[in-house]
N, C-alpha and C. Protein backbone atom coordinates (compact mmCIF):
# COMPACT_ATOMS: atom_id res chain seq x y z
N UNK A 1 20.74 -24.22 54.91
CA UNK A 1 21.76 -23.67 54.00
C UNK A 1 21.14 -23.49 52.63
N UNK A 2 21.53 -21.89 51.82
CA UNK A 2 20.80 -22.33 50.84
C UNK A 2 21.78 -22.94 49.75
N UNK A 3 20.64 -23.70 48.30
CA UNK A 3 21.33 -24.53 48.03
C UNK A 3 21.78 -23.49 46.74
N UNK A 4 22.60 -23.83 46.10
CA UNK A 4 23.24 -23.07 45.00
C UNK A 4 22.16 -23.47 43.19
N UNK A 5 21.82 -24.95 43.57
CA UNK A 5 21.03 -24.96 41.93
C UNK A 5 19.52 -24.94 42.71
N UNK A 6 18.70 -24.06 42.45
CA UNK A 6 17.09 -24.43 42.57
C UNK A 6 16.43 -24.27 41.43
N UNK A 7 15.56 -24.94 41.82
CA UNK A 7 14.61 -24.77 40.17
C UNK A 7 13.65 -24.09 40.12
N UNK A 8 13.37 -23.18 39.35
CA UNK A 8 12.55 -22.16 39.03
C UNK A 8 12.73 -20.84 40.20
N UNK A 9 13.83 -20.88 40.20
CA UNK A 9 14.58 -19.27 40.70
C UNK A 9 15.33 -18.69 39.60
N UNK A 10 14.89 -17.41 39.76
CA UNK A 10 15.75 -16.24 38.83
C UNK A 10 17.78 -16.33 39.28
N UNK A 11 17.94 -16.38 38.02
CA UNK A 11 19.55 -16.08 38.63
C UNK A 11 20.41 -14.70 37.71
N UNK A 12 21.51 -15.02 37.65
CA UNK A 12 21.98 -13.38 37.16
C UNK A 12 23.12 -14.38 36.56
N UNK A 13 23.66 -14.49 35.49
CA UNK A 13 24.74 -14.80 34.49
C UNK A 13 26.16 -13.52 34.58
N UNK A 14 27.41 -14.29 34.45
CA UNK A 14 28.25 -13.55 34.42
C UNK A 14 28.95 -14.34 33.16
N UNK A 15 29.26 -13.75 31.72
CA UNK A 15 29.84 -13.74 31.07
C UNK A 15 31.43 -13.53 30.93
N UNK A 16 32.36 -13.79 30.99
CA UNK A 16 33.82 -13.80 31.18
C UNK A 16 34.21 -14.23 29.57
N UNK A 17 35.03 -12.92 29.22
CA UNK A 17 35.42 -13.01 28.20
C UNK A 17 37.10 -13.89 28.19
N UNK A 18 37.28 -14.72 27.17
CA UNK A 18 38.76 -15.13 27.52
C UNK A 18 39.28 -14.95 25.99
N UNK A 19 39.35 -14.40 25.47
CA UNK A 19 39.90 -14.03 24.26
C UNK A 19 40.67 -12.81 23.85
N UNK A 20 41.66 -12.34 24.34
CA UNK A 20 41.92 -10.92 23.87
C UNK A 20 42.15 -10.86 22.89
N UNK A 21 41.34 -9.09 22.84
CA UNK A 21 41.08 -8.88 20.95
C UNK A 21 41.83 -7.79 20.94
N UNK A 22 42.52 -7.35 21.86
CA UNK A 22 43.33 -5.58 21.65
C UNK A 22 44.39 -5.57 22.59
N UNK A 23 45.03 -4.96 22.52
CA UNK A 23 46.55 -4.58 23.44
C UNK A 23 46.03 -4.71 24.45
N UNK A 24 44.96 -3.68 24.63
CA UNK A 24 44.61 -3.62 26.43
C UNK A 24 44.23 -4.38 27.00
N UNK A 25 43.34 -5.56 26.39
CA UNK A 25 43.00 -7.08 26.49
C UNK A 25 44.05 -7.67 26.59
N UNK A 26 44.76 -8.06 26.19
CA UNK A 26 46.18 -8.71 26.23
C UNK A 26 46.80 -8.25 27.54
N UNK A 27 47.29 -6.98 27.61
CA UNK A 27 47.80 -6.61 28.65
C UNK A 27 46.43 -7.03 29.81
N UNK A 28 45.89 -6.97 29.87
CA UNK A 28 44.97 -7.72 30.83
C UNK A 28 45.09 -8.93 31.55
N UNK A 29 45.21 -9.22 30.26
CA UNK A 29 45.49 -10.73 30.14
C UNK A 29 46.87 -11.30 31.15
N UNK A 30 47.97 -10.57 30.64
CA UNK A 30 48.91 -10.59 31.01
C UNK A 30 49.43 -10.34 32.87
N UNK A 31 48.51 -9.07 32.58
CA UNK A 31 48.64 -9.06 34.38
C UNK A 31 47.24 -9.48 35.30
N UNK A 32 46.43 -10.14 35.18
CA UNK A 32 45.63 -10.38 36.10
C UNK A 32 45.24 -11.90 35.54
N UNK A 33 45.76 -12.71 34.36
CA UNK A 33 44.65 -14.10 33.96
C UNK A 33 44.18 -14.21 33.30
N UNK A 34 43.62 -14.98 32.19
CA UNK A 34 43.06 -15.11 31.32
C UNK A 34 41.74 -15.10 31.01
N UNK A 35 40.82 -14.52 31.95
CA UNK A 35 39.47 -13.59 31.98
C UNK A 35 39.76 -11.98 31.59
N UNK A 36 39.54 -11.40 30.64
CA UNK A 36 39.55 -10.21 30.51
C UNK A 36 38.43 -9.02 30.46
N UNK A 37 37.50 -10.11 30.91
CA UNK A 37 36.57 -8.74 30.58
C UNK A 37 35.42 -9.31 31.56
N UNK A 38 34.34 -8.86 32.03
CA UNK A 38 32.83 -9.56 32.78
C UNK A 38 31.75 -8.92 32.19
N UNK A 39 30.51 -9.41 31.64
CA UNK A 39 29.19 -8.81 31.95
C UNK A 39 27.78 -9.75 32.41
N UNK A 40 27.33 -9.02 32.87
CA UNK A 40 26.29 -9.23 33.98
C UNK A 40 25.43 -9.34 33.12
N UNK A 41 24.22 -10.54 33.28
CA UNK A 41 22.96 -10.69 32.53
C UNK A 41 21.76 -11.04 33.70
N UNK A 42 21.34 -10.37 33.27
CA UNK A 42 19.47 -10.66 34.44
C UNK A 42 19.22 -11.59 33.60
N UNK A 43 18.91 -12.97 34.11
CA UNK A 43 17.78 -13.75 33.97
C UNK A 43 16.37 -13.47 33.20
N UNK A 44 15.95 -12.48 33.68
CA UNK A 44 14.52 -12.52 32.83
C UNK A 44 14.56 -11.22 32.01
N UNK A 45 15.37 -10.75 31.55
CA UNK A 45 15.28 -9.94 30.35
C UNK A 45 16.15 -9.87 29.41
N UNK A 46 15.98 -9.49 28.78
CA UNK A 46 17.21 -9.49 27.03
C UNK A 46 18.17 -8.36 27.06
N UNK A 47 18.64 -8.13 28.06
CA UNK A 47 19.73 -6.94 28.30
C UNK A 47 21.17 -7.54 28.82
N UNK A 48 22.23 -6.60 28.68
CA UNK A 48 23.34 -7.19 29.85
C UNK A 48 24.07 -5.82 30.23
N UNK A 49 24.56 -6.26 31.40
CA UNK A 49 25.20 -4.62 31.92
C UNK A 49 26.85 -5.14 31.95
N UNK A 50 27.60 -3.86 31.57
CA UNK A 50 28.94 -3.71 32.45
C UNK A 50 29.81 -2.16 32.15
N UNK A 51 30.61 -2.18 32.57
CA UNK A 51 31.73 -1.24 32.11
C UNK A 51 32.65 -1.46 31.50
N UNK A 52 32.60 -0.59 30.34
CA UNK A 52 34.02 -0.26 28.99
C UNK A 52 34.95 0.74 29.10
N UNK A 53 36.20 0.37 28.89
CA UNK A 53 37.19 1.38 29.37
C UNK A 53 36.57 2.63 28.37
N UNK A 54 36.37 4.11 28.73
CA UNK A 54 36.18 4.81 28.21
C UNK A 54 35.29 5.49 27.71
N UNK A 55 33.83 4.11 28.85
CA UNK A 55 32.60 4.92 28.56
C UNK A 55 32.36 4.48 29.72
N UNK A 56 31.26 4.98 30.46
CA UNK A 56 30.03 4.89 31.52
C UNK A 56 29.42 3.92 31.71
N UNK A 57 29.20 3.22 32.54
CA UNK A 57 28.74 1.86 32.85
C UNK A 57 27.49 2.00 32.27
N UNK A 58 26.54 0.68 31.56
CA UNK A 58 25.76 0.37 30.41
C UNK A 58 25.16 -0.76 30.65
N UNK A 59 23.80 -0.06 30.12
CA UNK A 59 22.96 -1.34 30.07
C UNK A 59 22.53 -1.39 28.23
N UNK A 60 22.84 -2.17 27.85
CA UNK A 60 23.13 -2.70 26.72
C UNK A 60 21.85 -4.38 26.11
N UNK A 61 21.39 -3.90 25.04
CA UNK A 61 21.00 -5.41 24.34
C UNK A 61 21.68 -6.40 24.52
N UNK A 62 21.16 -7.70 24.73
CA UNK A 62 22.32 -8.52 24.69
C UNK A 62 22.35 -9.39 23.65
N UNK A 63 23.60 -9.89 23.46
CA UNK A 63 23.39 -10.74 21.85
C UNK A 63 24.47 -11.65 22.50
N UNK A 64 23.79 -13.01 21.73
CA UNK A 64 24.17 -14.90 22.76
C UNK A 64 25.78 -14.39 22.38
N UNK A 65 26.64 -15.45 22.88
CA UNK A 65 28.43 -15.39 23.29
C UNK A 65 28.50 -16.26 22.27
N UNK A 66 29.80 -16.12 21.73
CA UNK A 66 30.98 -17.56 20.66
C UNK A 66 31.21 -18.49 22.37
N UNK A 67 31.02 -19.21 21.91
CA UNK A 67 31.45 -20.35 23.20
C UNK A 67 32.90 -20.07 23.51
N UNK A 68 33.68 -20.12 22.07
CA UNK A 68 35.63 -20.21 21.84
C UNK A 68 35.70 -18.70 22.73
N UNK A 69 35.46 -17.86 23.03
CA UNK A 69 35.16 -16.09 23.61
C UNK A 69 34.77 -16.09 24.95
N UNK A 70 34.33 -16.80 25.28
CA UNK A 70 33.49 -16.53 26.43
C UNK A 70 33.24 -17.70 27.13
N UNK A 71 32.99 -17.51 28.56
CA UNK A 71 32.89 -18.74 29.71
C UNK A 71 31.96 -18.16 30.48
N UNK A 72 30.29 -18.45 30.79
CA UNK A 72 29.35 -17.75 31.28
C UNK A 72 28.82 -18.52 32.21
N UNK A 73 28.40 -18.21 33.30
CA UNK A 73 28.45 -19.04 34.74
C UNK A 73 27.03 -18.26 35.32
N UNK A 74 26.41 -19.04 35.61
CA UNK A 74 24.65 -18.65 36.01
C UNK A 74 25.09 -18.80 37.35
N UNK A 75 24.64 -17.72 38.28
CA UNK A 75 24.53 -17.52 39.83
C UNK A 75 22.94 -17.87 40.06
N UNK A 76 22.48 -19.13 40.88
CA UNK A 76 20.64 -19.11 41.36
C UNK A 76 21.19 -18.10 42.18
N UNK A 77 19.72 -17.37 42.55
CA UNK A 77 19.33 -16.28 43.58
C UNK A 77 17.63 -16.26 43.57
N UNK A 78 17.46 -15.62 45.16
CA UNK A 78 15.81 -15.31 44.87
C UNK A 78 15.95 -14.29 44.54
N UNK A 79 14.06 -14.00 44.42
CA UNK A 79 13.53 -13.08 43.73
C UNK A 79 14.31 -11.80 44.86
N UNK A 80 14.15 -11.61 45.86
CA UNK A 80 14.81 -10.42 46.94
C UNK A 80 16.30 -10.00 46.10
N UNK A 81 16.88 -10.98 46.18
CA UNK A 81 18.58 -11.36 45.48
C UNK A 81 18.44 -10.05 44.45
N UNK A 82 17.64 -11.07 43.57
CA UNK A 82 18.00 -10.42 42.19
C UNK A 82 17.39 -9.07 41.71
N UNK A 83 16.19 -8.88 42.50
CA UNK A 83 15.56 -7.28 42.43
C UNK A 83 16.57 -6.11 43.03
N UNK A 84 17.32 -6.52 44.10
CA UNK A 84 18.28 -5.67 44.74
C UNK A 84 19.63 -5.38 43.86
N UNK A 85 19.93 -6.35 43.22
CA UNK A 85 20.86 -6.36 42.15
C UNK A 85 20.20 -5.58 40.44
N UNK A 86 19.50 -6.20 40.36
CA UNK A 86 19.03 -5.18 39.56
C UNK A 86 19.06 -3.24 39.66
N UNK A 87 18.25 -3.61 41.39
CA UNK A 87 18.36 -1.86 41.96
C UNK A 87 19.40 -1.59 41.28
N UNK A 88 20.68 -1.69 42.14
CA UNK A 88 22.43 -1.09 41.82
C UNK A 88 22.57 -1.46 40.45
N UNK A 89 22.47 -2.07 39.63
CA UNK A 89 22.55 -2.04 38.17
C UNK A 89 22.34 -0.66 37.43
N UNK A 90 20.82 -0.79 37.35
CA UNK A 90 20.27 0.61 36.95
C UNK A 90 20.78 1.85 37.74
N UNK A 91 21.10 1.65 38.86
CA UNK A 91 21.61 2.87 39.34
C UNK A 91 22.92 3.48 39.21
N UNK A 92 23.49 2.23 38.53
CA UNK A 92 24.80 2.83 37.94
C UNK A 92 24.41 3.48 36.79
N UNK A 93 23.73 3.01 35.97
CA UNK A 93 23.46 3.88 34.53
C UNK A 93 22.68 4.76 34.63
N UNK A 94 22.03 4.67 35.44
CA UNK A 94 21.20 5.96 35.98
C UNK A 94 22.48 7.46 36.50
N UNK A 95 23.48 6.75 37.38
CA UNK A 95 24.12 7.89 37.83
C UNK A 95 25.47 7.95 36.57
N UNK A 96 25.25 7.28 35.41
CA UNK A 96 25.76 7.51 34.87
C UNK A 96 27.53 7.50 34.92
N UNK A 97 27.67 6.09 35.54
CA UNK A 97 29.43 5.71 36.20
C UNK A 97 30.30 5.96 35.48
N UNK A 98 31.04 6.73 35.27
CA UNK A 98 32.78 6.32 34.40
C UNK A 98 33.73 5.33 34.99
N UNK A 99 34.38 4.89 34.17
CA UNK A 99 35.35 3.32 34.22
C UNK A 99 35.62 4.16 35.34
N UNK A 100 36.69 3.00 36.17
CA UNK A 100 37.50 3.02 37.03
C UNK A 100 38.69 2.96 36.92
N UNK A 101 39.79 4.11 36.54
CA UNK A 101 40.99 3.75 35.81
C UNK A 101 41.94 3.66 36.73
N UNK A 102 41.77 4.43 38.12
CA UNK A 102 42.47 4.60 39.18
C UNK A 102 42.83 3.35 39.94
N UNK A 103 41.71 2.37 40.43
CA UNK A 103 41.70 1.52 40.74
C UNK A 103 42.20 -0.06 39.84
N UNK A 104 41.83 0.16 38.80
CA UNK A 104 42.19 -0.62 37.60
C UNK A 104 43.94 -0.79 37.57
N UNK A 105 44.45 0.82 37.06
CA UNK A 105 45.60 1.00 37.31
C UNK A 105 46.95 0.71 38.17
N UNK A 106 46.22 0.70 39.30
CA UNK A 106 46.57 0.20 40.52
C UNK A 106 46.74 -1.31 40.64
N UNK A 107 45.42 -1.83 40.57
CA UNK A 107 45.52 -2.99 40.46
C UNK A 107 46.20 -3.81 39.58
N UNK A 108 47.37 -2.70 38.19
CA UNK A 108 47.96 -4.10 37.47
C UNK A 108 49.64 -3.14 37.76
N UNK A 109 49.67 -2.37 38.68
CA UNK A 109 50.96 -1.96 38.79
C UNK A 109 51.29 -1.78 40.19
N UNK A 110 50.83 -2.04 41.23
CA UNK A 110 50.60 -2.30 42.81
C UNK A 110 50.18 -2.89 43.75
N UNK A 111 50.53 -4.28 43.91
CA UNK A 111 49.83 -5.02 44.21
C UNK A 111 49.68 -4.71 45.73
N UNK A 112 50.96 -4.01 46.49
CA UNK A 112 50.59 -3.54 47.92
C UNK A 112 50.11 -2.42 47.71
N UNK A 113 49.05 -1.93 47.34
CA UNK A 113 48.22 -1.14 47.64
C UNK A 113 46.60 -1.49 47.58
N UNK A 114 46.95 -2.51 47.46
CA UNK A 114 45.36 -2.95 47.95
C UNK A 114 44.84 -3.33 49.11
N UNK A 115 45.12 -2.32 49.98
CA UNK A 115 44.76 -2.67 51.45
C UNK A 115 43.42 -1.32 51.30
N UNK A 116 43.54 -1.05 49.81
CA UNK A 116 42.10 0.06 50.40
C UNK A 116 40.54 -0.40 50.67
N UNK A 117 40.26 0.53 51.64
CA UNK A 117 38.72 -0.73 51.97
C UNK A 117 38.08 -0.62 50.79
N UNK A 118 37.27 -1.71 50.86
CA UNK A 118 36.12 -1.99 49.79
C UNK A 118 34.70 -1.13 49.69
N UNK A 119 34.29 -0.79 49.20
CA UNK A 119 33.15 0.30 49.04
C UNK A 119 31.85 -0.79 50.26
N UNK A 120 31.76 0.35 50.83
CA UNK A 120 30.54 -0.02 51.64
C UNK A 120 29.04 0.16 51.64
N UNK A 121 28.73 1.25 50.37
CA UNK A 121 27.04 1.40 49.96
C UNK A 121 27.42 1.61 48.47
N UNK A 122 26.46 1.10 47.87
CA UNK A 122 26.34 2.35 46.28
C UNK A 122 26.53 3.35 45.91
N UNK A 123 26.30 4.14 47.00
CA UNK A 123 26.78 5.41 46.98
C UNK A 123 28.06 5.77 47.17
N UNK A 124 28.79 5.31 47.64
CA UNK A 124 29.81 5.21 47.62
C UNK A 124 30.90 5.18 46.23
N UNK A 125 30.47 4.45 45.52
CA UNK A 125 30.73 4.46 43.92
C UNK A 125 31.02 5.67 43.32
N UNK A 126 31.86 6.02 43.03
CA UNK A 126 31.52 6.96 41.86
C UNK A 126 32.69 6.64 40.50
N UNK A 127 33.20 5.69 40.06
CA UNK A 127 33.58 5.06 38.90
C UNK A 127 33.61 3.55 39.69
N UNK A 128 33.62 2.72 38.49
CA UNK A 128 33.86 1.29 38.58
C UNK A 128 34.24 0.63 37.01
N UNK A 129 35.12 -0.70 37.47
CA UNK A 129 35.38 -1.54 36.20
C UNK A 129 34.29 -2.35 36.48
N UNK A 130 34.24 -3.43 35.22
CA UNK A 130 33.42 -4.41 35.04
C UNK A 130 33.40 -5.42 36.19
N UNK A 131 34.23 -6.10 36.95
CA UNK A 131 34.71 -6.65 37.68
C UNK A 131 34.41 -6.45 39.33
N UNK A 132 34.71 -5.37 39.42
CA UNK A 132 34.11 -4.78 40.52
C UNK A 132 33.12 -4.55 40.44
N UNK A 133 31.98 -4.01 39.32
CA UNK A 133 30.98 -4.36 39.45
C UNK A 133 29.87 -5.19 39.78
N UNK A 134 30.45 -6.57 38.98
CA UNK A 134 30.19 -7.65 39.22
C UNK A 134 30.11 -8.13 40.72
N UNK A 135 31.34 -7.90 41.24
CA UNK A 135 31.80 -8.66 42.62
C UNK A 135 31.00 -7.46 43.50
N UNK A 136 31.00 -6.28 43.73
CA UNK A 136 30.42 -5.71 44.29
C UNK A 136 28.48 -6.28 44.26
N UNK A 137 28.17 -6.13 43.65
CA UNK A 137 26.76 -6.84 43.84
C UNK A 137 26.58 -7.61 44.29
N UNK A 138 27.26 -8.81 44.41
CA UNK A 138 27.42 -9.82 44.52
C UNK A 138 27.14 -10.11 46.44
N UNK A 139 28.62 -9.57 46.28
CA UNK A 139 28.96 -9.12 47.94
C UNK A 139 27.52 -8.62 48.58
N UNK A 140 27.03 -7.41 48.15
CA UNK A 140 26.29 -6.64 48.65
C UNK A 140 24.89 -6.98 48.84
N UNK A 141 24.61 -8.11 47.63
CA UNK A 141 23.13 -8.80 47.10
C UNK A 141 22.67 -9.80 47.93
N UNK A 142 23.52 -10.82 47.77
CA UNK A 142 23.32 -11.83 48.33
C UNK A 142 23.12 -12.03 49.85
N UNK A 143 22.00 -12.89 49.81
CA UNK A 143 22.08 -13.25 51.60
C UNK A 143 22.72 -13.97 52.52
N UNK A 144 23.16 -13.88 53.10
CA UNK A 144 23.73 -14.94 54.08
C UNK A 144 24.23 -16.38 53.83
N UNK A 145 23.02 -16.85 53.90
CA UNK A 145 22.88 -18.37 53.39
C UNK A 145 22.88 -18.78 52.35
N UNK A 146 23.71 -17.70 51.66
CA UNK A 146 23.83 -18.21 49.95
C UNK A 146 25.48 -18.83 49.94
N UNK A 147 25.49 -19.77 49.48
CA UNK A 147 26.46 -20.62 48.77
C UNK A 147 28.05 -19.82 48.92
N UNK A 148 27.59 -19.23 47.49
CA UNK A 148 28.60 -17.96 47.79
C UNK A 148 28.87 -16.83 48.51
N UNK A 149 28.36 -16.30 49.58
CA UNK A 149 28.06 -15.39 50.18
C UNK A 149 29.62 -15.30 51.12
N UNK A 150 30.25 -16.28 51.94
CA UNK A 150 31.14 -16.66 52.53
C UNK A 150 32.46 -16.22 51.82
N UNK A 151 32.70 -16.95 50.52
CA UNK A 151 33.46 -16.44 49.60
C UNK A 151 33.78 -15.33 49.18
N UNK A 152 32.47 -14.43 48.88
CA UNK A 152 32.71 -13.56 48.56
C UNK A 152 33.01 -12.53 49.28
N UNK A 153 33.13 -12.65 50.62
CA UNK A 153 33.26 -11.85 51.58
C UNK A 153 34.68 -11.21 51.70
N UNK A 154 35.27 -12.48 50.92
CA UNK A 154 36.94 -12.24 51.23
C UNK A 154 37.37 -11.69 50.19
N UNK A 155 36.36 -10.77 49.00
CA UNK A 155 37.24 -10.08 48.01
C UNK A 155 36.62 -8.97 48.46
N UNK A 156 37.87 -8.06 47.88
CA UNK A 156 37.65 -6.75 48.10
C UNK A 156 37.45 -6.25 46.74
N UNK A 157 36.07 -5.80 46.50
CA UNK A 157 35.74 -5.60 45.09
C UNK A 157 36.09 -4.65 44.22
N UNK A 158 36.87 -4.06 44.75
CA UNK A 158 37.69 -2.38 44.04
C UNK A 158 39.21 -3.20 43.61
N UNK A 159 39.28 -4.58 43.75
CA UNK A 159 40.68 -5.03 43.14
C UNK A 159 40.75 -6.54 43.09
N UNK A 160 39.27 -6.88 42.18
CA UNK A 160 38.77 -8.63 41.92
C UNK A 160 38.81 -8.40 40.50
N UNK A 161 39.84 -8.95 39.86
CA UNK A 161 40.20 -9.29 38.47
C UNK A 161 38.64 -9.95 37.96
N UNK A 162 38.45 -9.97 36.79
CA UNK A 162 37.27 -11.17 36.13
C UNK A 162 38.09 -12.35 36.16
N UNK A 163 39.10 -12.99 36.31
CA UNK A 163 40.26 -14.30 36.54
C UNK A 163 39.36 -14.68 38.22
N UNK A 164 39.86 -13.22 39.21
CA UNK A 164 39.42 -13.90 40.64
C UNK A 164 38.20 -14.00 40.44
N UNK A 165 37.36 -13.13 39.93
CA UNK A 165 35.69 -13.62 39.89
C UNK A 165 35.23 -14.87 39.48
N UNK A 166 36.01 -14.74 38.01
CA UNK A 166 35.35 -16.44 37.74
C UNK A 166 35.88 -17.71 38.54
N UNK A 167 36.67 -17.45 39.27
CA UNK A 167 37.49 -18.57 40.15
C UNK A 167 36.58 -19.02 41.16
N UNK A 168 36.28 -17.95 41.80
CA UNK A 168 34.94 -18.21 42.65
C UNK A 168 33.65 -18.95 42.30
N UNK A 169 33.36 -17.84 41.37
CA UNK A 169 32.10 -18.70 40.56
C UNK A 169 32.11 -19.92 39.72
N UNK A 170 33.07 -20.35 39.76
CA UNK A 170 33.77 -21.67 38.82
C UNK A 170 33.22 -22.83 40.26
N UNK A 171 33.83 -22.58 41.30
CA UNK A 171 33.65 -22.85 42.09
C UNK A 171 32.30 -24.25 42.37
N UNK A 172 30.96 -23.11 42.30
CA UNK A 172 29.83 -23.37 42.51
C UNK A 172 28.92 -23.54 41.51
N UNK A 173 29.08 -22.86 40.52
CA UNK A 173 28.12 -22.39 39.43
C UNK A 173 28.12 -23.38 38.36
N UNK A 174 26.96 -23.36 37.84
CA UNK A 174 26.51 -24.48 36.75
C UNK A 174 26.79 -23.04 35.45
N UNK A 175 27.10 -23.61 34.00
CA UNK A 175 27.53 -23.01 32.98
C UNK A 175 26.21 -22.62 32.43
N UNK A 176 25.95 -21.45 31.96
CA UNK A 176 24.80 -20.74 31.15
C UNK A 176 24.58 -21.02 30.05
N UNK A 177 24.53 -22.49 29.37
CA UNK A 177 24.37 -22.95 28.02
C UNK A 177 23.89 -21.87 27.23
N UNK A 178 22.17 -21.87 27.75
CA UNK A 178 21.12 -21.17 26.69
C UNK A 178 21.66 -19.44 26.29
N UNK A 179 22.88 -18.90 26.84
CA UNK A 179 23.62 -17.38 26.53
C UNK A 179 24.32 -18.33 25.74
N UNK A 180 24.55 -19.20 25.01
CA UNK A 180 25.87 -19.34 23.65
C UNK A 180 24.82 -19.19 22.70
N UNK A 181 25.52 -18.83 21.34
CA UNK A 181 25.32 -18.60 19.97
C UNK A 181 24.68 -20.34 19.77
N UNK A 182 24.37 -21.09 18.88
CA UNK A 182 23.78 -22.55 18.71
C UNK A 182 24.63 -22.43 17.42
């Protein structure tokens, strides 16, 4: 079985914002939990990815979190893991994604309509939220014998709040100290 903390494996950080700073945050807030937002950090570089309502999924500088803002949860993975996740990263900003408003939408005004299947390749994609981003990799990355792998099987990533994501990853995951501000 693999184990969830190893030492000296690459892992991938998920940042969870819990602070709303705007209506739409709030309303977020309001209908899905008090995670409002996710972004994704690679391990070995100074970048972080996600999607903003209103722009194209992004790979972005990253600059450390307010602790009081944010709750950031390190996923271990191998090197296979995290190169494959990386792939679909860049390939969202590569294909240049717009949010997902349809699905988003849905998800805070229909809750029976989420019987739609879950995306089955990358290609498949053609908008996404932060969230689904997240959980989609995840799903798709990981091997078998990973920790979380089981878990994650049972979300359907076109309608996993950052609330259900971090629930999961709360789960298992050790906290990403060295991403806070000092």
């Amino acid at each position: 079985m693999y184990k969830c903390f190893q030492l000296n494996m690459p892992a991938m950080s998920f940042a969870f914002k819990c602070v709303a700073e705007s209506n739409i945050e709030s309303m977020v807030q309001w209908c899905a939990g008090p995670m409002v937002h996710v972004e994704i950090i690679p391990d070995k570089n100074d970048i972080m990815f996600t999607s903003y309502m209103f722009e194209n999924f992004s790979m972005n500088k990253l600059s450390k979190y307010a602790k009081s803002d944010y709750k950031i949860l390190s996923v271990d993975i191998n090197d296979t893991e995290y190169d494959k996740m990386i792939g679909f990263l860049i390939n969202f900003v590569e294909k240049k994604v717009p949010y997902n408003y349809t699905d988003i939408i849905r998800l805070s005004t229909s809750m029976f309509l989420m019987d739609e299947e879950d995306y089955e390749s990358v290609n498949d994609i053609k908008n996404i939220f932060c969230s689904q981003a997240a959980t989609f990799i995840l799903k798709k990355c990981l091997n078998e014998d990973h920790c979380l792998f089981n878990k994650l099987q049972l979300l359907n990533s076109r309608f996993t709040t950052p609330t259900d994501l971090y629930d999961v990853l709360a789960s298992v995951c050790r906290s990403a100290e060295h991403l806070y501000i000092k």
